[in-house]
N, C-alpha and C. Protein backbone atom coordinates (compact mmCIF):
# COMPACT_ATOMS: atom_id res chain seq x y z
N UNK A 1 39.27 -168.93 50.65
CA UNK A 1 40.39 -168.70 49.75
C UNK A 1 40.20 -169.58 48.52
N UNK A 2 40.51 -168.93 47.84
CA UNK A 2 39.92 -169.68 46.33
C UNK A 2 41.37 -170.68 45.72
N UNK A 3 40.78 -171.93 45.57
CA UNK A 3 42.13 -172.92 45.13
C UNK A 3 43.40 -172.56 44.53
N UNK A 4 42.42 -171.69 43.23
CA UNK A 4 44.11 -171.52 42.62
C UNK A 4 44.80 -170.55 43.45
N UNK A 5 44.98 -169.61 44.45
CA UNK A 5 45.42 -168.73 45.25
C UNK A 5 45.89 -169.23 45.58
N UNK A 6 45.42 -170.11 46.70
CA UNK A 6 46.50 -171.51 47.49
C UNK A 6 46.95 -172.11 46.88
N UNK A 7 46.70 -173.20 45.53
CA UNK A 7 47.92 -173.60 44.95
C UNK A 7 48.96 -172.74 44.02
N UNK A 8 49.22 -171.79 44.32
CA UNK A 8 50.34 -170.50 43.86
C UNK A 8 51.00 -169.88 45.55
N UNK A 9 50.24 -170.14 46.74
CA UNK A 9 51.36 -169.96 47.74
C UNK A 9 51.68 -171.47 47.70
N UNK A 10 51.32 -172.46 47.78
CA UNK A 10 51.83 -173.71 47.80
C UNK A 10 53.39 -173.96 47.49
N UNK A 11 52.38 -173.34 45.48
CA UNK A 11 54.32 -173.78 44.78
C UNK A 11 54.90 -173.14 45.03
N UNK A 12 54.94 -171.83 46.06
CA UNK A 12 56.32 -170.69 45.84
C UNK A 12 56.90 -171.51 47.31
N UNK A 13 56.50 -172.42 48.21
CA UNK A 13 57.44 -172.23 49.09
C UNK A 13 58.38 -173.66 48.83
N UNK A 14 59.78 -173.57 49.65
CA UNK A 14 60.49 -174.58 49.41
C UNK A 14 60.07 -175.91 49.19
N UNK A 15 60.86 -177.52 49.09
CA UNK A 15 60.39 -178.82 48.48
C UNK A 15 60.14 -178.76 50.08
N UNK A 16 61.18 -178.91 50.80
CA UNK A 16 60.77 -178.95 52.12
C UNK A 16 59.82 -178.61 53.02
N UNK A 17 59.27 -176.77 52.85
CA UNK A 17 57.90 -177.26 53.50
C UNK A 17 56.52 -177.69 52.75
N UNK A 18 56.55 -177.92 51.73
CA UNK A 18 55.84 -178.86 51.00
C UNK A 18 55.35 -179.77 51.52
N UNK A 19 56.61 -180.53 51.47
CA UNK A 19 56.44 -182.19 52.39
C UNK A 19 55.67 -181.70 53.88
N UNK A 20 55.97 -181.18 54.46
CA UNK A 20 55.41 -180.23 55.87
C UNK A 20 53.63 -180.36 55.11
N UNK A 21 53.56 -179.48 54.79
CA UNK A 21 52.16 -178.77 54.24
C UNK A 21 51.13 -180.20 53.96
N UNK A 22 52.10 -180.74 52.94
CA UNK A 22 51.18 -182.13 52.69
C UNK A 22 50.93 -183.53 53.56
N UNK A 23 51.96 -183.31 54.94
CA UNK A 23 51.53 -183.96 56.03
C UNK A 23 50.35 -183.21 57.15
N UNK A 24 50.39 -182.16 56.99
CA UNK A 24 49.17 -181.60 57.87
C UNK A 24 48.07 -181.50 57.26
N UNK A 25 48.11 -181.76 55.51
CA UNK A 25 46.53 -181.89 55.33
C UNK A 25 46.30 -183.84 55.98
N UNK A 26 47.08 -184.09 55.32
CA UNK A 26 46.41 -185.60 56.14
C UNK A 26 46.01 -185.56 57.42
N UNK A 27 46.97 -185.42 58.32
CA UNK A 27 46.25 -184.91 59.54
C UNK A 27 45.01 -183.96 59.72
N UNK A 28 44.79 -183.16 59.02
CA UNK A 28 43.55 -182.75 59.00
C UNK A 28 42.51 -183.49 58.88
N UNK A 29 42.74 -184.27 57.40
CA UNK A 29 42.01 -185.39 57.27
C UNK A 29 41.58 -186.47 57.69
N UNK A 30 42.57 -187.19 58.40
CA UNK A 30 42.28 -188.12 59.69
C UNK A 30 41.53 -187.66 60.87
N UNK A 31 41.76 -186.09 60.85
CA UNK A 31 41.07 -185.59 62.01
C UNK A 31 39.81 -185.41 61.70
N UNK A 32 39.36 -185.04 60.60
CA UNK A 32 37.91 -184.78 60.16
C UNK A 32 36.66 -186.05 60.63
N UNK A 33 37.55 -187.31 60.31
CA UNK A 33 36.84 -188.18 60.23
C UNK A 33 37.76 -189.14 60.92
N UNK A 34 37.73 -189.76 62.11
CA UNK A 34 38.59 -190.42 62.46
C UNK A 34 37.57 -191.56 62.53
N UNK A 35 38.55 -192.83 62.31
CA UNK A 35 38.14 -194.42 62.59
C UNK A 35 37.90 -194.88 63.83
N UNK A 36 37.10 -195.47 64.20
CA UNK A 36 36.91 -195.62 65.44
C UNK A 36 36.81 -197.66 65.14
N UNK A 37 36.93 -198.67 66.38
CA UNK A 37 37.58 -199.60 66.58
C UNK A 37 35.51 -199.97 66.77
N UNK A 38 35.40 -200.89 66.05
CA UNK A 38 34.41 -201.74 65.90
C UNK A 38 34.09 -202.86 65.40
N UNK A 39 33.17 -203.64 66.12
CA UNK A 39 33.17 -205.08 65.83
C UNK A 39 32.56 -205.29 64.26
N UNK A 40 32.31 -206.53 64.58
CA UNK A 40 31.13 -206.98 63.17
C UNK A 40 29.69 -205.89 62.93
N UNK A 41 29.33 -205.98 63.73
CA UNK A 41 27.73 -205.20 63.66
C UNK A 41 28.05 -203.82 63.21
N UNK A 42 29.64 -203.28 62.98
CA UNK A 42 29.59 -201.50 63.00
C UNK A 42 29.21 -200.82 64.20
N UNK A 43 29.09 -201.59 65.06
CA UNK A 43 29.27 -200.64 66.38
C UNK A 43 30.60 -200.76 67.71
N UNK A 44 30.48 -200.04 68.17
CA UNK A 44 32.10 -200.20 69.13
C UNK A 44 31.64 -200.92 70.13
N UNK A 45 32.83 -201.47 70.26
CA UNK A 45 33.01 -203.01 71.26
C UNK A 45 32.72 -202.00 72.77
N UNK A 46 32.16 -202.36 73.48
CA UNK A 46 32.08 -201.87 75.01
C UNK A 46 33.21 -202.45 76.15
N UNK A 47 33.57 -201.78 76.93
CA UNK A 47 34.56 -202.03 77.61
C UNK A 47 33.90 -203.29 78.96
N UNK A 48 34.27 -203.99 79.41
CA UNK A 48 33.38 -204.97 80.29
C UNK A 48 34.60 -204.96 81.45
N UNK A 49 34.24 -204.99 82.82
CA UNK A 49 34.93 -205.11 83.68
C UNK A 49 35.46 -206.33 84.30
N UNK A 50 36.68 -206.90 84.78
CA UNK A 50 37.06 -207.99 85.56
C UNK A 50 37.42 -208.98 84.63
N UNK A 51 37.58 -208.23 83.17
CA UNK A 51 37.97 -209.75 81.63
C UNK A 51 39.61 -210.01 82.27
N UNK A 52 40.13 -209.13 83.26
CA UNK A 52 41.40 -209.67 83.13
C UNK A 52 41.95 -210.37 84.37
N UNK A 53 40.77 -210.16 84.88
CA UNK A 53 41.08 -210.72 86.72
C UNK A 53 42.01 -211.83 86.79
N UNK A 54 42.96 -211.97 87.49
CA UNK A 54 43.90 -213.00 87.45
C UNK A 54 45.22 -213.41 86.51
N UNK A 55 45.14 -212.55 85.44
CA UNK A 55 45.93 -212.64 84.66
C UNK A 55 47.41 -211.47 85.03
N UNK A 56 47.12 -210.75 85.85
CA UNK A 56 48.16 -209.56 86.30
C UNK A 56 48.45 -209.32 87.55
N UNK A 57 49.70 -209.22 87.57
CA UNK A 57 50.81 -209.55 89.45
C UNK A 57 51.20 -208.10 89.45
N UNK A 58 50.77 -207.48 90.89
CA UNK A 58 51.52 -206.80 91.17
C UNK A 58 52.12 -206.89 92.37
N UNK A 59 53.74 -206.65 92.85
CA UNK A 59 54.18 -206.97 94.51
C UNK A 59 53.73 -206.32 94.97
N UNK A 60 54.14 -206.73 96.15
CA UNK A 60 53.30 -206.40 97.28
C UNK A 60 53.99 -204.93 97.55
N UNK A 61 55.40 -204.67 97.38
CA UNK A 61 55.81 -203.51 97.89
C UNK A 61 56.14 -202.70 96.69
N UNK A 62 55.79 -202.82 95.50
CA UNK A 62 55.30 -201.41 94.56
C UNK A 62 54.89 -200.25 94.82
């Protein structure tokens, strides 16, 4: 679909779904390329087992 097409259904619809329209391109956008949680080096931290041993109670009759 060629831009100016879409920006002419854009402006015909209400202010309201506007605001709509221009939150789902962000979401698109975040979705395209999402951030992912990494250390110094640019690579993602690995999950390591037993970092929390001792720090968490559960009763006995849970």
């Amino acid at each position: 679909m060629a831009d100016r097409a879409l920006m002419e259904k854009i402006n015909a619809l209400p202010d309201a779904m506007k605001i709509e329209v221009e939150h789902f391109v962000e979401f698109l956008l975040t979705k395209q390329s999402p951030v992912s949680p990494a250390n110094d080096d640019g690579q993602k931290k690995c999950r390591q087992a037993g970092v929390l041993k001792g720090k968490i109670w559960m009763a006995d009759d849970f």
